[in-house]
PDB file of N, CA and C in Angstrom:
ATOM      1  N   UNK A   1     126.295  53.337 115.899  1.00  0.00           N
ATOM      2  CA  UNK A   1     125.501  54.362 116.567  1.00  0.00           C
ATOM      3  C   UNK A   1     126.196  55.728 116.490  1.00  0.00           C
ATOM      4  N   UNK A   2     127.379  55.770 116.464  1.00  0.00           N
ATOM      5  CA  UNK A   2     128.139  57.005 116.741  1.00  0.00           C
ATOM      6  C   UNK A   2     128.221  57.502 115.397  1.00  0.00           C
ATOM      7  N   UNK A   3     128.049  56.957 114.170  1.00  0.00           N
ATOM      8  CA  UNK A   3     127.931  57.175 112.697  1.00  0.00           C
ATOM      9  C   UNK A   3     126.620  57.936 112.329  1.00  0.00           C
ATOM     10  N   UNK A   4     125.160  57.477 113.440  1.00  0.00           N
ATOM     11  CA  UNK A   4     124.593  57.303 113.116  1.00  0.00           C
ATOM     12  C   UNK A   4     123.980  59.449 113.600  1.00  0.00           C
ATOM     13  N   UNK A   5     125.107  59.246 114.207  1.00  0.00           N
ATOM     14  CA  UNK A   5     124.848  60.616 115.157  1.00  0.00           C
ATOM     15  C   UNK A   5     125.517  61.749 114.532  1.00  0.00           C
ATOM     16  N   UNK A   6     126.673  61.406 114.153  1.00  0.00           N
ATOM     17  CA  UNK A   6     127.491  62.346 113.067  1.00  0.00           C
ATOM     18  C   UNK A   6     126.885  62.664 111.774  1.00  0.00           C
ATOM     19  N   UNK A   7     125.729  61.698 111.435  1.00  0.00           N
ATOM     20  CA  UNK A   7     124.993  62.355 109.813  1.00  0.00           C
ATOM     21  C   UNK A   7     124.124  62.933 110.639  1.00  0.00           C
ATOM     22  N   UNK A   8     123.179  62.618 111.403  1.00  0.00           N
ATOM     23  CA  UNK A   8     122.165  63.704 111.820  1.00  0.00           C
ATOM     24  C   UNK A   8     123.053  65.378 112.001  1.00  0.00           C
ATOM     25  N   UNK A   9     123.731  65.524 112.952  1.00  0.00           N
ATOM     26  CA  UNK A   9     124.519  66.544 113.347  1.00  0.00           C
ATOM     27  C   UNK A   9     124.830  66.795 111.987  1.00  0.00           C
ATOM     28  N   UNK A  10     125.660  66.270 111.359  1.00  0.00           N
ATOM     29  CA  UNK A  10     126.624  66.783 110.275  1.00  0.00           C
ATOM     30  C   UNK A  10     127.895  67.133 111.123  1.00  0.00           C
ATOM     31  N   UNK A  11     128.724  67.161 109.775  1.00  0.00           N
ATOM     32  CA  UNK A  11     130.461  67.408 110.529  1.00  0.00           C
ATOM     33  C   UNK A  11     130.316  69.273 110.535  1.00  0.00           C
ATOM     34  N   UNK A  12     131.833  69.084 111.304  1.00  0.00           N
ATOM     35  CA  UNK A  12     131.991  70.523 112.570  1.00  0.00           C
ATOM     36  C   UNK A  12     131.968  71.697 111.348  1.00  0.00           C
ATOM     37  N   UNK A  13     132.383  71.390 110.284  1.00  0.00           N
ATOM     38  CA  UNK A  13     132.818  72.316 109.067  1.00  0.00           C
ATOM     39  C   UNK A  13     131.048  72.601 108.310  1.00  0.00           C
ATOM     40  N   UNK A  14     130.281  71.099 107.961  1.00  0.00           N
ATOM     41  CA  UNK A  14     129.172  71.635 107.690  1.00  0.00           C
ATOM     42  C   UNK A  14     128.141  72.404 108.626  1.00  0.00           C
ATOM     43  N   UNK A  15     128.110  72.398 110.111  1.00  0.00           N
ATOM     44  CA  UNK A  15     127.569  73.146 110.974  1.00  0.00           C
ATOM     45  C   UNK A  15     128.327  74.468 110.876  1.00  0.00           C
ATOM     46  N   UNK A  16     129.344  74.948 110.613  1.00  0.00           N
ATOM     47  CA  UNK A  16     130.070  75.931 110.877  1.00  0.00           C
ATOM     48  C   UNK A  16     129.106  76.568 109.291  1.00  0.00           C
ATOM     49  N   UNK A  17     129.180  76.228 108.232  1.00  0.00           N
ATOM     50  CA  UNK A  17     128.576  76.319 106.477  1.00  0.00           C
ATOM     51  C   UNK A  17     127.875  77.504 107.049  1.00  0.00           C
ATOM     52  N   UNK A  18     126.855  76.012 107.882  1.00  0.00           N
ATOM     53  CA  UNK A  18     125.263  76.048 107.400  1.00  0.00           C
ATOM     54  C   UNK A  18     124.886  77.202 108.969  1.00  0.00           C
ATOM     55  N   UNK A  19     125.356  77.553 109.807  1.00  0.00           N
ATOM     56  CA  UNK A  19     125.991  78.846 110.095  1.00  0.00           C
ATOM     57  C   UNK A  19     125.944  80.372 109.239  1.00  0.00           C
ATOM     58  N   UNK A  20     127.322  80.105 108.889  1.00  0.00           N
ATOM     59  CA  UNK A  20     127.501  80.888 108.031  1.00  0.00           C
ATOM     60  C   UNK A  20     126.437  81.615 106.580  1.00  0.00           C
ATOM     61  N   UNK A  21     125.783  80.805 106.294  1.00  0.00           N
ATOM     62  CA  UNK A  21     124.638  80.864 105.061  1.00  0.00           C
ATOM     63  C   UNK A  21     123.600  82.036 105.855  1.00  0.00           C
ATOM     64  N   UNK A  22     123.263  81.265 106.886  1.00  0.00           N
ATOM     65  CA  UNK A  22     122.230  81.603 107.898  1.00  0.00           C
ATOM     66  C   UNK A  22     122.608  82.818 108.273  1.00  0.00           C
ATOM     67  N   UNK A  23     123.614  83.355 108.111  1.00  0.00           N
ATOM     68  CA  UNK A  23     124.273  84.583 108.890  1.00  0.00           C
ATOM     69  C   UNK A  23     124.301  85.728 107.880  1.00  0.00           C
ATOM     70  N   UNK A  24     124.628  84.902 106.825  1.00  0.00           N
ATOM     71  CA  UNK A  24     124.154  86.031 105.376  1.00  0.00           C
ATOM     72  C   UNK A  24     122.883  86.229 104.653  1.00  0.00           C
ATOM     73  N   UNK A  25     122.626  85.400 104.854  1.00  0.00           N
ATOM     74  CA  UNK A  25     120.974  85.265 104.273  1.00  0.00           C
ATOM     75  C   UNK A  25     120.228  86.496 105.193  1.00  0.00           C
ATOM     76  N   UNK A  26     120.675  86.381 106.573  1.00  0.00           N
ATOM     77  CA  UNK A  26     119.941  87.340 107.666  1.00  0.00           C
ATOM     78  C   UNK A  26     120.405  88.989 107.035  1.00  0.00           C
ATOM     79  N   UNK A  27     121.984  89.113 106.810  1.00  0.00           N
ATOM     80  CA  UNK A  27     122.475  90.099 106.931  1.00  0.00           C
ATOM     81  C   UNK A  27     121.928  90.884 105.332  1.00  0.00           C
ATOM     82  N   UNK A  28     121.684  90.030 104.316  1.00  0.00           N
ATOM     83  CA  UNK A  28     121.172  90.446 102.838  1.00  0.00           C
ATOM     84  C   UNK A  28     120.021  91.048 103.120  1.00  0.00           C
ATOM     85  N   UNK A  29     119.197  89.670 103.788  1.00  0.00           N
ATOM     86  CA  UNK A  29     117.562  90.188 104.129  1.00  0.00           C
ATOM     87  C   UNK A  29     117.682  92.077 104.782  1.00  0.00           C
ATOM     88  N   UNK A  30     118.490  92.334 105.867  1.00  0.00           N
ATOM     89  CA  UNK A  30     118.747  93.278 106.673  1.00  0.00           C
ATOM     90  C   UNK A  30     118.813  94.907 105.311  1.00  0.00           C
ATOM     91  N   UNK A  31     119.837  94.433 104.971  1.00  0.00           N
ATOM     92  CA  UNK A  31     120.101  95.194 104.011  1.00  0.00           C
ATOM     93  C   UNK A  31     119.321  95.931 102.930  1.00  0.00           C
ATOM     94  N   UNK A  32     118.537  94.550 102.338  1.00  0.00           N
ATOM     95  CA  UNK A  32     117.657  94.694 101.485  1.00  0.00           C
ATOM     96  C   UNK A  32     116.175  95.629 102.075  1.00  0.00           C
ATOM     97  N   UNK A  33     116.107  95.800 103.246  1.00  0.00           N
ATOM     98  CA  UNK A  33     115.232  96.744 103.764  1.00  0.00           C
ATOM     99  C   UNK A  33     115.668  98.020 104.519  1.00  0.00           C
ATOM    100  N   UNK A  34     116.752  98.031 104.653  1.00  0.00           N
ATOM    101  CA  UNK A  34     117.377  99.282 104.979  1.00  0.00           C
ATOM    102  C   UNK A  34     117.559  99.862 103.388  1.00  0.00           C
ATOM    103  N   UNK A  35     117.733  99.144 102.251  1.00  0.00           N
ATOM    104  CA  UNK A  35     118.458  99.923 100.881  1.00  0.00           C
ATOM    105  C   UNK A  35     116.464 100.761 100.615  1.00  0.00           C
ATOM    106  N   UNK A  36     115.273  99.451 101.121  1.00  0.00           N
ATOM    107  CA  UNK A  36     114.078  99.963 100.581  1.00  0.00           C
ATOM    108  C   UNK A  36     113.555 101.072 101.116  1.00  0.00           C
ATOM    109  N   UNK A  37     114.021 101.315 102.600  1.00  0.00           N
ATOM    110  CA  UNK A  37     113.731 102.520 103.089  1.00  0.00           C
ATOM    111  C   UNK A  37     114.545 103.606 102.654  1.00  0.00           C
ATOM    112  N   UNK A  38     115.795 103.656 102.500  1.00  0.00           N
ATOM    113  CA  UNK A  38     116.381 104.239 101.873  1.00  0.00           C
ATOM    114  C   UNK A  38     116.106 105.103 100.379  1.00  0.00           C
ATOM    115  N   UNK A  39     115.709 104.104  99.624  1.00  0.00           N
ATOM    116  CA  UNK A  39     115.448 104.530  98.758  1.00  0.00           C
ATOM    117  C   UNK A  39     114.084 105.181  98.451  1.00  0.00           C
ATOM    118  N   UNK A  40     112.786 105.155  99.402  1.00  0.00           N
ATOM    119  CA  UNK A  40     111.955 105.747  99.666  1.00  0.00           C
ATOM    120  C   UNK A  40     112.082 106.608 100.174  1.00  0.00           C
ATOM    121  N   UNK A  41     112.214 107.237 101.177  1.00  0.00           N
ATOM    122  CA  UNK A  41     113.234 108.409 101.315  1.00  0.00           C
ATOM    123  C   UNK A  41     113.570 109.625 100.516  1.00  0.00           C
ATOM    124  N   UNK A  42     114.583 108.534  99.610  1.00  0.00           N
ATOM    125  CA  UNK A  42     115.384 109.930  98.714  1.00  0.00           C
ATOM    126  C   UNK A  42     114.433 110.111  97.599  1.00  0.00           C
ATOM    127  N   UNK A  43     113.328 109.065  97.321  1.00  0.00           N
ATOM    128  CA  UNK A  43     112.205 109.785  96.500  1.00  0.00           C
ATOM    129  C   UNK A  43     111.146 110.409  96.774  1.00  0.00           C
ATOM    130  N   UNK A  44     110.539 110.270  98.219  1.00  0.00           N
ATOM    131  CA  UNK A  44     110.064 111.379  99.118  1.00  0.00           C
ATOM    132  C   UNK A  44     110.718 113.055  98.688  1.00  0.00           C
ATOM    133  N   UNK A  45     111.715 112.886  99.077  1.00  0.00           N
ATOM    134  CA  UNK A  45     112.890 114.037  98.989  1.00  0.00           C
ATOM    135  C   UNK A  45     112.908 114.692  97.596  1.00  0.00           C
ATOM    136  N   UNK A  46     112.956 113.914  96.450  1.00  0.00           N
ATOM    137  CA  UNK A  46     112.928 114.147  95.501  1.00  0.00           C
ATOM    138  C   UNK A  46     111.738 114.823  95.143  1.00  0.00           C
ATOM    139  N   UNK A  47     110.413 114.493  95.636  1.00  0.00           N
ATOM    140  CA  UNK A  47     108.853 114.364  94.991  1.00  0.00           C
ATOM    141  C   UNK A  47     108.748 115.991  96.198  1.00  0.00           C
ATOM    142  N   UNK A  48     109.455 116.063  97.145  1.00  0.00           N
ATOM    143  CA  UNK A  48     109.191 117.556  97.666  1.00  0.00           C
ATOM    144  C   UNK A  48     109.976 119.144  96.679  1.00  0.00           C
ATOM    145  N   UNK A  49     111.381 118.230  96.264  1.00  0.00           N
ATOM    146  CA  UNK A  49     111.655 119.615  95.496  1.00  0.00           C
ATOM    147  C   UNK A  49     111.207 119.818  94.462  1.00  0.00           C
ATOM    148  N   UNK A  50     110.683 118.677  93.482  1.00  0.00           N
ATOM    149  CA  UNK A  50     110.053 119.161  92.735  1.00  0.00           C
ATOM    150  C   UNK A  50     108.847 120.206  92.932  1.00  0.00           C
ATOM    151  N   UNK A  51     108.025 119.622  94.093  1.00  0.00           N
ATOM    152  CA  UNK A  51     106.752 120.536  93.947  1.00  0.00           C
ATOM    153  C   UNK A  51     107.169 122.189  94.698  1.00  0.00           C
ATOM    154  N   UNK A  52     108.326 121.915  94.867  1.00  0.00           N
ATOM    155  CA  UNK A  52     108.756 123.279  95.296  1.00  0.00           C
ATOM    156  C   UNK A  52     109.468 124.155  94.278  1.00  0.00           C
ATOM    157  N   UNK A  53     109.619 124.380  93.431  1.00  0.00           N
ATOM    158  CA  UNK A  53     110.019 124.476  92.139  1.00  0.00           C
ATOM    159  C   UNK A  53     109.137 125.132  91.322  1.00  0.00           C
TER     160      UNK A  53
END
């Protein structure tokens, strides 16, 4: 029974992983929409000096 409880759970190192994955996966996702606003933005920015020009 106590075997049977340690594969469901998984060991302390694969909870710590599968954690960790979860923590980057969030922080990429994060990123990846701060870089898209970002980069909309500086082509906003861009698309004004031109027409000022």
């Amino acid at each position: 029974m106590a075997n049977n409880e340690e594969i469901d759970c998984g060991t302390r190192q694969e909870r710590r992983e599968m954690r960790r994955t979860a923590k980057r996966s969030k922080m990429t996702h994060h990123g990846k929409s701060i870089a898209l606003i970002y980069r909309q933005s500086v082509e906003r920015r861009a698309g004004e000096k031109k027409s000022n020009r």
